[in-house]
Protein backbone atom coordinates (compact mmCIF):
# COMPACT_ATOMS: atom_id res chain seq x y z
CA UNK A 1 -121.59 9.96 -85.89
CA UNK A 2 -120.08 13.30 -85.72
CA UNK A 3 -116.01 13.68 -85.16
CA UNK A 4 -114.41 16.05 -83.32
CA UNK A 5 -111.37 17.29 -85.50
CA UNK A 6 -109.55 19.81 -86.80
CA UNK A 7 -109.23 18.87 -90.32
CA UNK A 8 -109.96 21.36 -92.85
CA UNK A 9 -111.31 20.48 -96.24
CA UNK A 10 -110.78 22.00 -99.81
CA UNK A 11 -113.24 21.16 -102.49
CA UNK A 12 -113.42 22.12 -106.27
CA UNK A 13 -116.61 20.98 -107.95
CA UNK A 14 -117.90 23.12 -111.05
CA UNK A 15 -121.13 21.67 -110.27
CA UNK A 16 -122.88 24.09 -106.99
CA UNK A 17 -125.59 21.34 -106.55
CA UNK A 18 -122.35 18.77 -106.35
CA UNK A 19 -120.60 21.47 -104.22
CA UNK A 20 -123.01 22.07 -101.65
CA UNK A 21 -123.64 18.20 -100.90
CA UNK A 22 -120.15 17.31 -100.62
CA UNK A 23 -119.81 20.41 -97.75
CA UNK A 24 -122.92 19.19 -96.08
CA UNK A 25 -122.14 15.55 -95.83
CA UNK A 26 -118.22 17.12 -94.71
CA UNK A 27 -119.23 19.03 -92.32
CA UNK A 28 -122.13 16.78 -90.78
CA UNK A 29 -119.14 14.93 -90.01
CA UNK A 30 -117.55 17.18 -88.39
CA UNK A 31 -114.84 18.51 -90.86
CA UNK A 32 -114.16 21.89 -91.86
CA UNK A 33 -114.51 23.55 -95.21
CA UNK A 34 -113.17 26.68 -95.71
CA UNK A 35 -113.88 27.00 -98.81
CA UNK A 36 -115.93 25.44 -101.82
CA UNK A 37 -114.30 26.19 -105.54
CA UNK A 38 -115.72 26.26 -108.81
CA UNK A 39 -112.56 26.59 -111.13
CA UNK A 40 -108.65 26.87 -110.75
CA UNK A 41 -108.61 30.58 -109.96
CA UNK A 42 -110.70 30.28 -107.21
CA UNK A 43 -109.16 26.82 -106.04
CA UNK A 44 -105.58 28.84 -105.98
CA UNK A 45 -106.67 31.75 -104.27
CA UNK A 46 -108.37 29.62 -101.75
CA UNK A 47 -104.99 27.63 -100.92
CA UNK A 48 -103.05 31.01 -100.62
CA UNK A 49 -105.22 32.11 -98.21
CA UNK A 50 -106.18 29.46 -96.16
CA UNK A 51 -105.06 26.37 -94.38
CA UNK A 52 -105.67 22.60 -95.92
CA UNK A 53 -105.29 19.15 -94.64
CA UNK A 54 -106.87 17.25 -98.06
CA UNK A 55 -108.33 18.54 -101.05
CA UNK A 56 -111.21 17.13 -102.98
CA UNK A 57 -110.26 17.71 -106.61
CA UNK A 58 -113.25 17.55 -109.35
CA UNK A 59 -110.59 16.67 -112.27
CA UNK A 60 -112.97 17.79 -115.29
CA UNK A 61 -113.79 21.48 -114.39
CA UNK A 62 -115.68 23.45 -116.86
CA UNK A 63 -112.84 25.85 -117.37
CA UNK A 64 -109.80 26.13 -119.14
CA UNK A 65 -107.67 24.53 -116.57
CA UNK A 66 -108.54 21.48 -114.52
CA UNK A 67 -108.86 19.68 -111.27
CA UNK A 68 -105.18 18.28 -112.78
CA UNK A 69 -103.84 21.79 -112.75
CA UNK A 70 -105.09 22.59 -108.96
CA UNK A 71 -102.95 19.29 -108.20
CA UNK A 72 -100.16 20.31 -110.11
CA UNK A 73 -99.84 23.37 -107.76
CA UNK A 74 -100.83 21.49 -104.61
CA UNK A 75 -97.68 19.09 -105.76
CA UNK A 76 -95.25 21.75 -106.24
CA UNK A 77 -95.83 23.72 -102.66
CA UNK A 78 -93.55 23.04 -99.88
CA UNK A 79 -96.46 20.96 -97.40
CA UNK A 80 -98.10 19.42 -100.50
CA UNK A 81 -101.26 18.22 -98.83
CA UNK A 82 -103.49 14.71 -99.62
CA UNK A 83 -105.58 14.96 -103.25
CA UNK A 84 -108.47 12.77 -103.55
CA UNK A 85 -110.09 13.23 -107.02
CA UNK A 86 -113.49 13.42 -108.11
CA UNK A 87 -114.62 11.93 -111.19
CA UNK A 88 -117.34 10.43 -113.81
CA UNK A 89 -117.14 7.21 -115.56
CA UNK A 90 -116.13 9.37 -118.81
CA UNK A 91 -112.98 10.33 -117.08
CA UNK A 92 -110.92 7.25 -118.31
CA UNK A 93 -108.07 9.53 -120.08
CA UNK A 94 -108.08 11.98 -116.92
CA UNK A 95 -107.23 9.35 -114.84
CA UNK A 96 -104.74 8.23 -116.55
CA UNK A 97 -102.36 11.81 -116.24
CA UNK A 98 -103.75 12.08 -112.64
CA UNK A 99 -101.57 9.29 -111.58
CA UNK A 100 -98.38 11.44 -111.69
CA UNK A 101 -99.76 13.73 -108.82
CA UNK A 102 -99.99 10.19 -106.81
CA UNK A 103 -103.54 10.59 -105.30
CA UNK A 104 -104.66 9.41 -101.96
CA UNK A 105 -107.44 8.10 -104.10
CA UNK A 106 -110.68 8.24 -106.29
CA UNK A 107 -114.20 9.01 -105.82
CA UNK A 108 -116.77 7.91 -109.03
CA UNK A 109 -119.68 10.28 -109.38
CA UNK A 110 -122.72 9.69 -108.08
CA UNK A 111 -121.25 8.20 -104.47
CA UNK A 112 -122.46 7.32 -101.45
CA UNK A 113 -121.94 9.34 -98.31
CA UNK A 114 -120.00 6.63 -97.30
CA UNK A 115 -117.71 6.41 -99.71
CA UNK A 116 -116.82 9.95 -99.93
CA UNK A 117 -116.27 9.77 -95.73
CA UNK A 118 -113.83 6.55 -95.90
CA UNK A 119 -112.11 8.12 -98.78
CA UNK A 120 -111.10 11.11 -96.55
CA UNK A 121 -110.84 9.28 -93.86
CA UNK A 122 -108.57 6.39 -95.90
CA UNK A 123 -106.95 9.35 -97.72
CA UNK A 124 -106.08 11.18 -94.34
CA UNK A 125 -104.18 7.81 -92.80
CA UNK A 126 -102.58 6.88 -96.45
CA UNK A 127 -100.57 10.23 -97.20
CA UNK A 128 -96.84 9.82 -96.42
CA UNK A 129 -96.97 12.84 -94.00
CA UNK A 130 -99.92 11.68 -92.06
CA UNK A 131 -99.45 7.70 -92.15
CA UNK A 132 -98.54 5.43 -89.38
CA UNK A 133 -98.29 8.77 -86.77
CA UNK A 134 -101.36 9.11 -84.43
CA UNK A 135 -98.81 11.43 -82.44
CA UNK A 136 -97.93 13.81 -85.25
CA UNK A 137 -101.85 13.82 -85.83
CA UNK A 138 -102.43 15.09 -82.52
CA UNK A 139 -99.72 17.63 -81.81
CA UNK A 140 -100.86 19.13 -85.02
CA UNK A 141 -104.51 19.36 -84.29
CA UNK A 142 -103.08 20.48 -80.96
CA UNK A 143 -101.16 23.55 -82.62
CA UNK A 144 -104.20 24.00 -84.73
CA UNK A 145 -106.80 24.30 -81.81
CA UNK A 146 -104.63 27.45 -80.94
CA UNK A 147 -104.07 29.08 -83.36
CA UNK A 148 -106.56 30.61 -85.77
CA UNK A 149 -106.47 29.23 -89.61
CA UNK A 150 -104.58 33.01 -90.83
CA UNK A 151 -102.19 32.03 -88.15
CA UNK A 152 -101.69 28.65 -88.54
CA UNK A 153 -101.12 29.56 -92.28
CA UNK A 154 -98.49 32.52 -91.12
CA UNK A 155 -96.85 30.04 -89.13
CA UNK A 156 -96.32 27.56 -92.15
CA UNK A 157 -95.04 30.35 -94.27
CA UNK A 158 -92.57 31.05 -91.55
CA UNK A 159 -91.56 27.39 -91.36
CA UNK A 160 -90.81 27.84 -94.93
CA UNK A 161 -88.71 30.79 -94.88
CA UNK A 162 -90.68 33.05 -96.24
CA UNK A 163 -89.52 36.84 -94.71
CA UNK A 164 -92.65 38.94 -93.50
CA UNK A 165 -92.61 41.02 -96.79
CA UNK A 166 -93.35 37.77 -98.76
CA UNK A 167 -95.58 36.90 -96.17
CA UNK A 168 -97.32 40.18 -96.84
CA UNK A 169 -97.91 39.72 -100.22
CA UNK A 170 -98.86 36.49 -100.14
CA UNK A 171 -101.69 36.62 -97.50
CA UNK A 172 -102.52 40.15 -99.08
CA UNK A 173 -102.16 41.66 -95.63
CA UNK A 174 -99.93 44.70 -94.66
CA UNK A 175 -96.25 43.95 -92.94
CA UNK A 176 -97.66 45.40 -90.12
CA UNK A 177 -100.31 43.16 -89.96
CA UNK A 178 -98.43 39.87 -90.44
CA UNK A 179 -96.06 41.40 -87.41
CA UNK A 180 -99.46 41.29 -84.81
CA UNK A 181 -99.80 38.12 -86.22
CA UNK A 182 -96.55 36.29 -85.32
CA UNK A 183 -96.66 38.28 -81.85
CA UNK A 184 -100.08 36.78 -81.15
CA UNK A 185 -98.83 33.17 -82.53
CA UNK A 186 -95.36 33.26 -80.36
CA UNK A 187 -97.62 34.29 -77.42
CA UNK A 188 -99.74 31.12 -77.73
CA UNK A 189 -97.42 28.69 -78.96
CA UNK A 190 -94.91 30.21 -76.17
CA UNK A 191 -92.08 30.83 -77.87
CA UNK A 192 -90.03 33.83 -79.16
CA UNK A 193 -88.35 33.18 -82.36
CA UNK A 194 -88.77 32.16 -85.71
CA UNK A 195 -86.18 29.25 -84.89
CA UNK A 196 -88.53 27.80 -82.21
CA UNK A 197 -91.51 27.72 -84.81
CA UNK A 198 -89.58 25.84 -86.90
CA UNK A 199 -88.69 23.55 -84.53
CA UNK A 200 -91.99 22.87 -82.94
CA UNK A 201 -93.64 22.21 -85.97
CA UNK A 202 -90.50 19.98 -87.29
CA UNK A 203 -91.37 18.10 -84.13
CA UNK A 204 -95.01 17.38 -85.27
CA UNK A 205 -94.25 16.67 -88.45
């Protein structure tokens, strides 16, 4: 059956054929990808730019850095988000340094479309910022249904302290830019200060 949400899914697979099925069975029920990564570059780029509630983590990428290094940075950002890993039966030693970054969980390739929907779905409810808070769910899909994802991701930056300069350069927008973005945000979350961001979304969290 197809859900009505708001959460937004990042996945790194090296495989496409992989890829593409894991965004199809997502998005069948009714989750949002963003974006579907092939290696650590793209996986970082991805995060900077965009706006994740769980990311699917291949840990054996064809590259010189791994699914393990994309959770290393998801672990050291200020809103670390949920990491469910992917892996084959050959990934014995893998799994064994992926238990630092404390993972919602572990899918074993080939799956079911069942199990890769209850491990988001188990994932989701399991991760200390999401567990045992139905409200904090739904006042931040709220916030999310009205803002767009740049926004919402301006708005987190905000929340973090970043100024709009190293807001700028992050998002790789101009200053200028990033200001007709907070206008637009404080107009629809009605509020008019940085201060009452970080409040609103403190009270969500």
């Amino acid at each position: 059956m197809e859900t009505t949400n708001y959460t937004r899914i990042l996945i790194v697979e090296d495989d496409a054929l992989i890829a593409e099925d894991i965004k199809d069975i997502c998005e069948l029920e009714g989750y949002k990808v963003p974006s579907v990564c092939y290696n650590y570059h793209q996986s970082i780029v991805a995060i900077q730019n965009n706006v994740f509630d769980i990311a699917l983590l291949d840990i054996n990428l064809e590259n010189e850095k791994s699914g393990l290094d994309v959770a290393e940075f998801i672990r050291n950002m200020l809103h670390p988000i949920p990491i469910l890993f992917l892996t084959s039966y050959s990934d014995k030693t893998y799994l064994q340094a992926a238990k630092k970054y404390q993972p919602v969980g572990y899918i074993t390739k080939p799956f079911q479309e069942e199990q890769l929907i209850s491990g988001i779905e188990i994932g989701l409810n399991n991760h200390p910022q999401l567990s045992n808070s139905n409200i904090r769910i739904k006042g931040k899909s709220k916030i999310m249904s009205l803002l767009t994802a740049r926004e919402y991701q301006i708005a987190l930056l905000i929340c973090e302290g970043k100024s709009n300069d190293e807001i700028a350069s992050i998002v790789f927008l101009s200053v200028n830019t990033i200001k007709f973005h907070i206008k637009h945000i404080y107009e629809k979350l009605d509020i008019g200060s940085r201060t009452q961001l970080m409040l609103l979304f403190t009270n969500q969290d």
